[in-house]
PDB file of N, CA and C in Angstrom:
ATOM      1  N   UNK A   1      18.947  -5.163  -2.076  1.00  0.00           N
ATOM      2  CA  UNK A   1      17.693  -5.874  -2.261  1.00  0.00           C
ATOM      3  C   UNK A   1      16.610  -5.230  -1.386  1.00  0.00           C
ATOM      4  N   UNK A   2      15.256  -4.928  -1.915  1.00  0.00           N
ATOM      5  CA  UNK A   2      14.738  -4.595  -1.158  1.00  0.00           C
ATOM      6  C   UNK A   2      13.311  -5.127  -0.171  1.00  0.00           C
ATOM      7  N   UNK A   3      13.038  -4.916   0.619  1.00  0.00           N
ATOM      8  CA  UNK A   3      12.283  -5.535   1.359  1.00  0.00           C
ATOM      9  C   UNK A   3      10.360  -5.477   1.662  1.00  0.00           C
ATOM     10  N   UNK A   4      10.171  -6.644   1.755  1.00  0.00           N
ATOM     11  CA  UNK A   4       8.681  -6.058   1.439  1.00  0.00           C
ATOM     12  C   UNK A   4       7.906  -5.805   2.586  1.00  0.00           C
ATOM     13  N   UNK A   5       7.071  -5.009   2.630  1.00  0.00           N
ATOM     14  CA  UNK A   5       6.704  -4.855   3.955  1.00  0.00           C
ATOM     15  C   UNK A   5       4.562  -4.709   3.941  1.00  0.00           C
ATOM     16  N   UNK A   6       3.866  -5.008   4.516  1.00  0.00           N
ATOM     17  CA  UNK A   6       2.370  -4.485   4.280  1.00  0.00           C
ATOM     18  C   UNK A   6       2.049  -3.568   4.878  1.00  0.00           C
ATOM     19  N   UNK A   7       1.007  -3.111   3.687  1.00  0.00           N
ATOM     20  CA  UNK A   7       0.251  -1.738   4.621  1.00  0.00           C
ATOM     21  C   UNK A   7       0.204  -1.801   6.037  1.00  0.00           C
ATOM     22  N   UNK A   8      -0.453  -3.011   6.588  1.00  0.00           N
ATOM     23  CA  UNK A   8      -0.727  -2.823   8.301  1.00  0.00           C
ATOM     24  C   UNK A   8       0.847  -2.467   8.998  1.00  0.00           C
ATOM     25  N   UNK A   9       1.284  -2.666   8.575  1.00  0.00           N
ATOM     26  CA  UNK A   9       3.007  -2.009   9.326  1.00  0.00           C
ATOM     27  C   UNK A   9       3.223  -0.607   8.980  1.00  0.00           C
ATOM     28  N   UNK A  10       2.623  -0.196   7.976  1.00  0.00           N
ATOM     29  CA  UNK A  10       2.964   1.153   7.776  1.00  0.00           C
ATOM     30  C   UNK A  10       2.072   1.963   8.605  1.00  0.00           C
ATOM     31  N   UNK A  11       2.524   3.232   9.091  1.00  0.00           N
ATOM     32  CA  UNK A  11       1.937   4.507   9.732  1.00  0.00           C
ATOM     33  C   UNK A  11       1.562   5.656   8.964  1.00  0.00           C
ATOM     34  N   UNK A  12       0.427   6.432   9.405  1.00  0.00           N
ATOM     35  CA  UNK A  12       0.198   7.172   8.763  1.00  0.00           C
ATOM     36  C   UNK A  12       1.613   8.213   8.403  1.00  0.00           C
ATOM     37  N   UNK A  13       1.471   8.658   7.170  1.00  0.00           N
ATOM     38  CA  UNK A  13       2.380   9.533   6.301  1.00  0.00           C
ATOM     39  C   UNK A  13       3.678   8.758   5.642  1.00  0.00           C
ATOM     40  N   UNK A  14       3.907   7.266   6.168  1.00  0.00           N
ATOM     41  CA  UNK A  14       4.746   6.583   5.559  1.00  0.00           C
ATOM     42  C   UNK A  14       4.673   6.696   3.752  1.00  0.00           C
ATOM     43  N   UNK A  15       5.516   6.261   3.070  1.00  0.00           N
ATOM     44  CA  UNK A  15       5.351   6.248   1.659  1.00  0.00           C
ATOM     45  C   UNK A  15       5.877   5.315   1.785  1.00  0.00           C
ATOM     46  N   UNK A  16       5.513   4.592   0.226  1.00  0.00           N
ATOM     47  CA  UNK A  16       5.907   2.834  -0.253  1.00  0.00           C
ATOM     48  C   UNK A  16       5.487   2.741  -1.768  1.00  0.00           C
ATOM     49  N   UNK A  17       5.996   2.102  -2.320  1.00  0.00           N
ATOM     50  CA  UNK A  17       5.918   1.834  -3.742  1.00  0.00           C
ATOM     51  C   UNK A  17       5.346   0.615  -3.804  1.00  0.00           C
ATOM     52  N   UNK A  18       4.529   0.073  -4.824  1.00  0.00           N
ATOM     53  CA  UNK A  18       3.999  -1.105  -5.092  1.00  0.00           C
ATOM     54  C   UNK A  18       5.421  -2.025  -5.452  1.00  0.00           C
ATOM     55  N   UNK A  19       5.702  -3.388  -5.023  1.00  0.00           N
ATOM     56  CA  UNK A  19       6.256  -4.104  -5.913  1.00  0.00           C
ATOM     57  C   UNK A  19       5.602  -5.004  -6.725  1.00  0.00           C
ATOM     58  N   UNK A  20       6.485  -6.056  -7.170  1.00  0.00           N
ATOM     59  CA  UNK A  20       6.082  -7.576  -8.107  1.00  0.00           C
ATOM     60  C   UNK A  20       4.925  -7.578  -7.805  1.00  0.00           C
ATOM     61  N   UNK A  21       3.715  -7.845  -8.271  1.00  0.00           N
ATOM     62  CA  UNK A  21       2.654  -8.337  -8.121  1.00  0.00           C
ATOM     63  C   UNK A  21       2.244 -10.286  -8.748  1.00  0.00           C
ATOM     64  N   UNK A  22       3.784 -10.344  -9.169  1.00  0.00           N
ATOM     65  CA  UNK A  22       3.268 -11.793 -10.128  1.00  0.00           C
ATOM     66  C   UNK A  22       3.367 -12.834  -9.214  1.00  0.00           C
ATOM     67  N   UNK A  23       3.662 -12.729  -7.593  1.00  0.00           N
ATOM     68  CA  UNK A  23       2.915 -13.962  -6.871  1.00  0.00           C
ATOM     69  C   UNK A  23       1.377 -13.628  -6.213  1.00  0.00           C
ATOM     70  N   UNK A  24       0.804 -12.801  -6.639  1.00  0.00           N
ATOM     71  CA  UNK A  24      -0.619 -12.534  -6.176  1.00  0.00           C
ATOM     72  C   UNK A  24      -1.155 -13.412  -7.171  1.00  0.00           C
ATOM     73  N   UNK A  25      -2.867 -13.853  -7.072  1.00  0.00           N
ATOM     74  CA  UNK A  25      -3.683 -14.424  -8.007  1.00  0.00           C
ATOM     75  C   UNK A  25      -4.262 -13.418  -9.410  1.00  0.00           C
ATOM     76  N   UNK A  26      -4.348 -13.937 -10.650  1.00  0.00           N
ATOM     77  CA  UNK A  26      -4.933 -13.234 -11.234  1.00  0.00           C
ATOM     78  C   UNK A  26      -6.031 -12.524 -11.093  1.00  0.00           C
ATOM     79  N   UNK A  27      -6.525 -13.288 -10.536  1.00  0.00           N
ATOM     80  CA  UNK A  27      -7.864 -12.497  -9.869  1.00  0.00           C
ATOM     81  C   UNK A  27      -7.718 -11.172  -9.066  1.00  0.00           C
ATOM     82  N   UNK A  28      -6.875 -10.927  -7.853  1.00  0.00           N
ATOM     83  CA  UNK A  28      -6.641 -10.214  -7.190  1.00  0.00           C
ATOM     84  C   UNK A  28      -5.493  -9.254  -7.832  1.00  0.00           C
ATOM     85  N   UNK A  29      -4.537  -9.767  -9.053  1.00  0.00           N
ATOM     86  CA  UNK A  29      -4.044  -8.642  -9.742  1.00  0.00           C
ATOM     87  C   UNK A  29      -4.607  -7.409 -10.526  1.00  0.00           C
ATOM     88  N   UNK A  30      -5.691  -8.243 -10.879  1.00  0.00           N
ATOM     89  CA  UNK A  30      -6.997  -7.589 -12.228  1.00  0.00           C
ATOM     90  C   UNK A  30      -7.806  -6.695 -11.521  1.00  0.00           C
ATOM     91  N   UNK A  31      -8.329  -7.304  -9.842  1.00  0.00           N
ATOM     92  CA  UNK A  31      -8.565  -6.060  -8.571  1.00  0.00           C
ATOM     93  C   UNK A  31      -7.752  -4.714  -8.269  1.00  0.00           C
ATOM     94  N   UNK A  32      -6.790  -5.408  -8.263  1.00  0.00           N
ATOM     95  CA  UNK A  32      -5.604  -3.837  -8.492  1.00  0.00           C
ATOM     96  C   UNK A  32      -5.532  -2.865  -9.282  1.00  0.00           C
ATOM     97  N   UNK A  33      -5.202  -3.509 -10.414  1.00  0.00           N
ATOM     98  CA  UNK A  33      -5.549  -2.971 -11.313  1.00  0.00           C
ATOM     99  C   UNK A  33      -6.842  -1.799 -11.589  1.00  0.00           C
ATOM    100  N   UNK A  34      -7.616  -2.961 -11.561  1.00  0.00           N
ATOM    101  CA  UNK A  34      -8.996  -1.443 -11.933  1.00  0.00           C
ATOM    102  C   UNK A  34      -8.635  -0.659 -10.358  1.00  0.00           C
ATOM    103  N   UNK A  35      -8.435  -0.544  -9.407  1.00  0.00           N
ATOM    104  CA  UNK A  35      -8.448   0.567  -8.563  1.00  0.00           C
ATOM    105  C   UNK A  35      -7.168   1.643  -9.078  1.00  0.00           C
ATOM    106  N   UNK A  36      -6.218   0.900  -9.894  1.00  0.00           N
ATOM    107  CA  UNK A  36      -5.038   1.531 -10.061  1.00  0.00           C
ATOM    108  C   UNK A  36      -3.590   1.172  -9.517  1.00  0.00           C
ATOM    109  N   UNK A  37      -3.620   0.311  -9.221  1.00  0.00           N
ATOM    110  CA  UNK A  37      -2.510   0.044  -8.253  1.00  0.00           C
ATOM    111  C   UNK A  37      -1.560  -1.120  -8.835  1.00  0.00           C
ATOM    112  N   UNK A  38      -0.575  -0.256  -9.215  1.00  0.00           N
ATOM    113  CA  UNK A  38       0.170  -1.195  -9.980  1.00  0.00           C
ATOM    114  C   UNK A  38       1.911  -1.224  -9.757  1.00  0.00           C
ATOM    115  N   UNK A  39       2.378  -2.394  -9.557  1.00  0.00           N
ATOM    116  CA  UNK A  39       3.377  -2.050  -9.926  1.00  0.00           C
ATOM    117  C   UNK A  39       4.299  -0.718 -10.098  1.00  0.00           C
ATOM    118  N   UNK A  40       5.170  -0.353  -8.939  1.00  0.00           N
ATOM    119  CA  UNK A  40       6.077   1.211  -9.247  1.00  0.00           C
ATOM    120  C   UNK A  40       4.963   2.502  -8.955  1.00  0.00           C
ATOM    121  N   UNK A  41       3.448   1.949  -8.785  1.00  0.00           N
ATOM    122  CA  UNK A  41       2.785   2.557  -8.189  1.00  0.00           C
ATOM    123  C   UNK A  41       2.930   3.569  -6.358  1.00  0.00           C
ATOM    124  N   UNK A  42       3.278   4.568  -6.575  1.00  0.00           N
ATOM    125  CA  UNK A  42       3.751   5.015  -5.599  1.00  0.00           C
ATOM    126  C   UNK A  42       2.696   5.378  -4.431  1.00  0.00           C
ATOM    127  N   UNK A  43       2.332   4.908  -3.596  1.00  0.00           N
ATOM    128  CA  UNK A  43       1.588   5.069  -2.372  1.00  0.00           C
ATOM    129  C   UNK A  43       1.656   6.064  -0.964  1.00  0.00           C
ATOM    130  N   UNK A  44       0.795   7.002  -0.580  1.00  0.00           N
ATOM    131  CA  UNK A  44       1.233   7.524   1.074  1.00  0.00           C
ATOM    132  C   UNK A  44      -0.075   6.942   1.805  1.00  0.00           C
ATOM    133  N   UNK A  45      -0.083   6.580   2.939  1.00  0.00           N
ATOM    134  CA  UNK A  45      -1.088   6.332   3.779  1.00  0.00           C
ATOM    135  C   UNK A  45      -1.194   7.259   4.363  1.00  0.00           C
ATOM    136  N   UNK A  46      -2.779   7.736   4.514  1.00  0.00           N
ATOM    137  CA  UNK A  46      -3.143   9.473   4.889  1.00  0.00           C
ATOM    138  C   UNK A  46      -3.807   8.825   5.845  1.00  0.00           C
ATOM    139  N   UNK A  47      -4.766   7.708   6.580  1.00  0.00           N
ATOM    140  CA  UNK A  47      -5.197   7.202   7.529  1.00  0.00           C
ATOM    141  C   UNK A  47      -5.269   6.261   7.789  1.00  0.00           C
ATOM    142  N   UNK A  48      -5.308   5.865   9.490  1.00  0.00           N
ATOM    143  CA  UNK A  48      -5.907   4.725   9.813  1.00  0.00           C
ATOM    144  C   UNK A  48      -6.678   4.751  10.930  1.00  0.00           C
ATOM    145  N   UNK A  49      -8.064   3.957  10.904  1.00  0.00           N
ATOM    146  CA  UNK A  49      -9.129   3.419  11.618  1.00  0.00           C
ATOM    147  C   UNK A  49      -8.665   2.862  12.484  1.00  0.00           C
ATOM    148  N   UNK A  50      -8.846   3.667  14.302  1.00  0.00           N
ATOM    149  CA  UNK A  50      -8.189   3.370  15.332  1.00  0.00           C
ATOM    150  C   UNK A  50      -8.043   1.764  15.912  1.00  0.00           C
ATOM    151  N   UNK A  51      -8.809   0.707  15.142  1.00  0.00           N
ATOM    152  CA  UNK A  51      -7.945  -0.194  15.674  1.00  0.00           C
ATOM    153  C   UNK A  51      -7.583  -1.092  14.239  1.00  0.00           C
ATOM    154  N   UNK A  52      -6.888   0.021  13.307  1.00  0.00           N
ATOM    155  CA  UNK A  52      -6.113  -0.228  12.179  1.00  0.00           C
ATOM    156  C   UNK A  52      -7.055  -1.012  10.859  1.00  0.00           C
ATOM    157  N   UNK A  53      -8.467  -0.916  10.659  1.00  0.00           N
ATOM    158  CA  UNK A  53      -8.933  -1.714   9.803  1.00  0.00           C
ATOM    159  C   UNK A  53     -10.390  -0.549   9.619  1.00  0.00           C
ATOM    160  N   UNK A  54     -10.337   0.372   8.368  1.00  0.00           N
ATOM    161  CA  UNK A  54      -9.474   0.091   7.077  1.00  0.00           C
ATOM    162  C   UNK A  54      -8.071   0.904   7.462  1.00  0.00           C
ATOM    163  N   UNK A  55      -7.421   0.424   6.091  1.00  0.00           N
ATOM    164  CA  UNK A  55      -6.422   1.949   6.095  1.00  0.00           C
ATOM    165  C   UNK A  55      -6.882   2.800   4.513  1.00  0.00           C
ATOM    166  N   UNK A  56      -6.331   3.813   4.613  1.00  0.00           N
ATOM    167  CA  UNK A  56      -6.854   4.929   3.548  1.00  0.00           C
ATOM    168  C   UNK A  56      -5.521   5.060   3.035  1.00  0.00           C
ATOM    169  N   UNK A  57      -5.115   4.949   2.078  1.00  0.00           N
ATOM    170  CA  UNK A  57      -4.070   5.393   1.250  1.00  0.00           C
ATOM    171  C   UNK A  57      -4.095   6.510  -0.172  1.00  0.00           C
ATOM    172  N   UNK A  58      -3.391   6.912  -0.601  1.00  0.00           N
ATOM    173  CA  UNK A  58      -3.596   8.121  -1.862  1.00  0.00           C
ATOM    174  C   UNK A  58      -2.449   7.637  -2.300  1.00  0.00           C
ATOM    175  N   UNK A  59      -2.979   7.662  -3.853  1.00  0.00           N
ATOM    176  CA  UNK A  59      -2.261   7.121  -4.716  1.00  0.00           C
ATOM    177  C   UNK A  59      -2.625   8.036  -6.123  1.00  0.00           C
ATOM    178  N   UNK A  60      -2.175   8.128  -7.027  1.00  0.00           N
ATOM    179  CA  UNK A  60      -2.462   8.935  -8.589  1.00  0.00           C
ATOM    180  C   UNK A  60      -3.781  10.058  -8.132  1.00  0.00           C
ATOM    181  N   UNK A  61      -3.848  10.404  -7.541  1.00  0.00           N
ATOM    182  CA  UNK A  61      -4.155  11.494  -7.428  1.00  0.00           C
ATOM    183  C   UNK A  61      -5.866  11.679  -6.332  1.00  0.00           C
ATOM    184  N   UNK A  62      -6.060  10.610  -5.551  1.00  0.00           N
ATOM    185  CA  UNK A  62      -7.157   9.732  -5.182  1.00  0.00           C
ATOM    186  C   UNK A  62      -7.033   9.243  -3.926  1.00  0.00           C
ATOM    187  N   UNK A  63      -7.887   9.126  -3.215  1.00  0.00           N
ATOM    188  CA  UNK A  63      -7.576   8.960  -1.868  1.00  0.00           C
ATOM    189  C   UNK A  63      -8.774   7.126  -1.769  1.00  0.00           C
ATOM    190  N   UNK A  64      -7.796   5.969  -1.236  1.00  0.00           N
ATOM    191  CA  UNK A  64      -8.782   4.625  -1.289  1.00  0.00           C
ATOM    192  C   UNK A  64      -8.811   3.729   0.247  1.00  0.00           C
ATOM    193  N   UNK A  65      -9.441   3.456   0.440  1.00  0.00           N
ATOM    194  CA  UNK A  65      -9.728   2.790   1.757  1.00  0.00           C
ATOM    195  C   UNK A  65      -9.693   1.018   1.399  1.00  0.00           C
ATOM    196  N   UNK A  66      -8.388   0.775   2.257  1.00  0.00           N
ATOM    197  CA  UNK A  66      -9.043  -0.984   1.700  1.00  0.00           C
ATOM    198  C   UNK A  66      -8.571  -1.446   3.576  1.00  0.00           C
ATOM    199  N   UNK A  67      -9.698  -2.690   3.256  1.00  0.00           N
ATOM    200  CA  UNK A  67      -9.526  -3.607   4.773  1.00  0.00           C
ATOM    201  C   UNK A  67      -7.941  -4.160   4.611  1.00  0.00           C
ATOM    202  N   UNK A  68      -7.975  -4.938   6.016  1.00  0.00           N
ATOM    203  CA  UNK A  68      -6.591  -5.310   5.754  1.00  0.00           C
ATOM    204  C   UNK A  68      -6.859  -6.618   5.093  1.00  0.00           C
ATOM    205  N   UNK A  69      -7.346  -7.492   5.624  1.00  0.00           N
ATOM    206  CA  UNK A  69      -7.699  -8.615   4.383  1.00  0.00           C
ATOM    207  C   UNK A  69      -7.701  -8.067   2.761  1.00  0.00           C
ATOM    208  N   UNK A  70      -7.994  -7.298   2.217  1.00  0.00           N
ATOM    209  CA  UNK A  70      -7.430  -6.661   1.041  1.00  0.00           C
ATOM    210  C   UNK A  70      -6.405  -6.770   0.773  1.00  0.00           C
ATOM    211  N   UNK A  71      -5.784  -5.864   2.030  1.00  0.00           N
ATOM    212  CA  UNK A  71      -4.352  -5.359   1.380  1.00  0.00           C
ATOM    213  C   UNK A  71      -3.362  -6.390   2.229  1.00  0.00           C
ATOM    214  N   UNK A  72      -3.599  -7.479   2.547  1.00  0.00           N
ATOM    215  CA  UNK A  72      -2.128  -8.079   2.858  1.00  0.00           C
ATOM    216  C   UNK A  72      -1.675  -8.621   2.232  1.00  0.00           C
ATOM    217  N   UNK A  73      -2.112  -9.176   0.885  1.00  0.00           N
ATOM    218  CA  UNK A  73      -1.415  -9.586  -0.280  1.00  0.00           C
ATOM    219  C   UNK A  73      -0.581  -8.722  -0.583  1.00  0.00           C
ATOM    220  N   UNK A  74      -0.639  -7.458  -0.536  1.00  0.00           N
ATOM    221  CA  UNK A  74      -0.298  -6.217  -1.404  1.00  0.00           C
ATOM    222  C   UNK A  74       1.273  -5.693  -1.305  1.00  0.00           C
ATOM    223  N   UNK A  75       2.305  -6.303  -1.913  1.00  0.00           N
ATOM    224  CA  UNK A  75       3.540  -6.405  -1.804  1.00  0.00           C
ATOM    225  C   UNK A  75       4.124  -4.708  -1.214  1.00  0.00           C
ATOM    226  N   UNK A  76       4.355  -4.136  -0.622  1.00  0.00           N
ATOM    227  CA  UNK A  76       4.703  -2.366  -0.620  1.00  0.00           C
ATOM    228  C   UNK A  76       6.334  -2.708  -0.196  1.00  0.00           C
ATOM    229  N   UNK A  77       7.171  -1.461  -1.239  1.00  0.00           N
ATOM    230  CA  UNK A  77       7.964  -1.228  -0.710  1.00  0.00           C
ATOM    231  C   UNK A  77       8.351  -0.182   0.350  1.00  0.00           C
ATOM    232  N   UNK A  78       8.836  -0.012   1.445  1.00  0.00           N
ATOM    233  CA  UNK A  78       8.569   1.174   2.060  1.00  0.00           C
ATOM    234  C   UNK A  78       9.544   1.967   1.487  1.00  0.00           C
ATOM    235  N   UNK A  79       9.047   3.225   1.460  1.00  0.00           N
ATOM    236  CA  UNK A  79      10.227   4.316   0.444  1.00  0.00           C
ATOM    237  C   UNK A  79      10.832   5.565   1.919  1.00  0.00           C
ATOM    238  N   UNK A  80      10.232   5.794   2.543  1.00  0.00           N
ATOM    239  CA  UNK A  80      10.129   6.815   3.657  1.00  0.00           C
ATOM    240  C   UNK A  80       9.084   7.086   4.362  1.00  0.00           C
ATOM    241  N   UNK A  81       9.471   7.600   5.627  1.00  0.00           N
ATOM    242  CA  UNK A  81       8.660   7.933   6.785  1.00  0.00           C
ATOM    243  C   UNK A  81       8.843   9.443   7.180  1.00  0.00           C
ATOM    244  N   UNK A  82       8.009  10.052   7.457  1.00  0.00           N
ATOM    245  CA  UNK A  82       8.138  11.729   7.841  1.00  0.00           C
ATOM    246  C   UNK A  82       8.599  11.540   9.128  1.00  0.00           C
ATOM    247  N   UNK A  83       8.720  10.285   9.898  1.00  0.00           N
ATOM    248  CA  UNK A  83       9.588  10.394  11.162  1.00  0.00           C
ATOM    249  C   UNK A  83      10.856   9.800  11.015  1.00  0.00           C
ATOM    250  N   UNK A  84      11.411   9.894  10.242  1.00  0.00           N
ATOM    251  CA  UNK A  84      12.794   9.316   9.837  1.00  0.00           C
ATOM    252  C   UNK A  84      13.537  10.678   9.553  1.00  0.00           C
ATOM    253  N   UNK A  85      14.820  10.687  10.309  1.00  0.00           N
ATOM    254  CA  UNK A  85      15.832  11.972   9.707  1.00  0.00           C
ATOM    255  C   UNK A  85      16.461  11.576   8.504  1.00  0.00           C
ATOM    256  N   UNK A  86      16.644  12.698   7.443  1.00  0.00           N
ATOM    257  CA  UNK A  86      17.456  12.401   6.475  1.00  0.00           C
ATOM    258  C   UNK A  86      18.798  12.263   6.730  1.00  0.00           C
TER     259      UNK A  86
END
C-alpha cells in the first residue's frame, strides 16, 4: 500500500507521482487539471524558496511554482530521492 506524502516534505530532486484525487473538491480537481496535474502524473521538485513557500516542480515537460496552501491538498506519491541508495 502506498503512502501519501505532500510536496512540503519533499526535497529538492525528490520524485512523486500524483495519486487519487477523488477526496479533493471539484473545484480544486478542475484547478489541477488545467495546470496538468493529474492523476499517475509524474512529478520532480527542481526548487524551493528558502523558507519553503513556493515550491517549483516539473512535470510534462514544464516547470510550475505553487504555494503551499495550493499544494497541500495535493495527494503525491513519493517514487525516489537522488539521496537514497539503490
Amino acid at each position: 500500500m502506498s503512502t501519501f506524502t505532500s510536496l512540503s516534505k519533499l526535497n529538492v530532486g525528490d520524485q512523486a507521482v500524483v495519486g487519487d484525487l477523488s477526496e479533493c473538491t471539484p473545484d480544486y480537481r478542475r484547478l489541477l487539471a488545467q495546470m496538468g496535474i493529474l492523476p499517475g502524473t509524474p512529478i520532480t521538485v527542481t526548487r524551493k524558496a528558502p523558507l519553503g513557500d513556493p515550491v517549483e516542480i516539473e512535470l510534462r515537460g514544464y516547470r510550475l511554482s505553487l504555494r503551499k496552501k495550493e499544494a497541500l491538498p495535493l495527494p503525491l506519491i513519493k517514487v525516489r530521492s537522488p539521496h537514497e541508495a539503490f
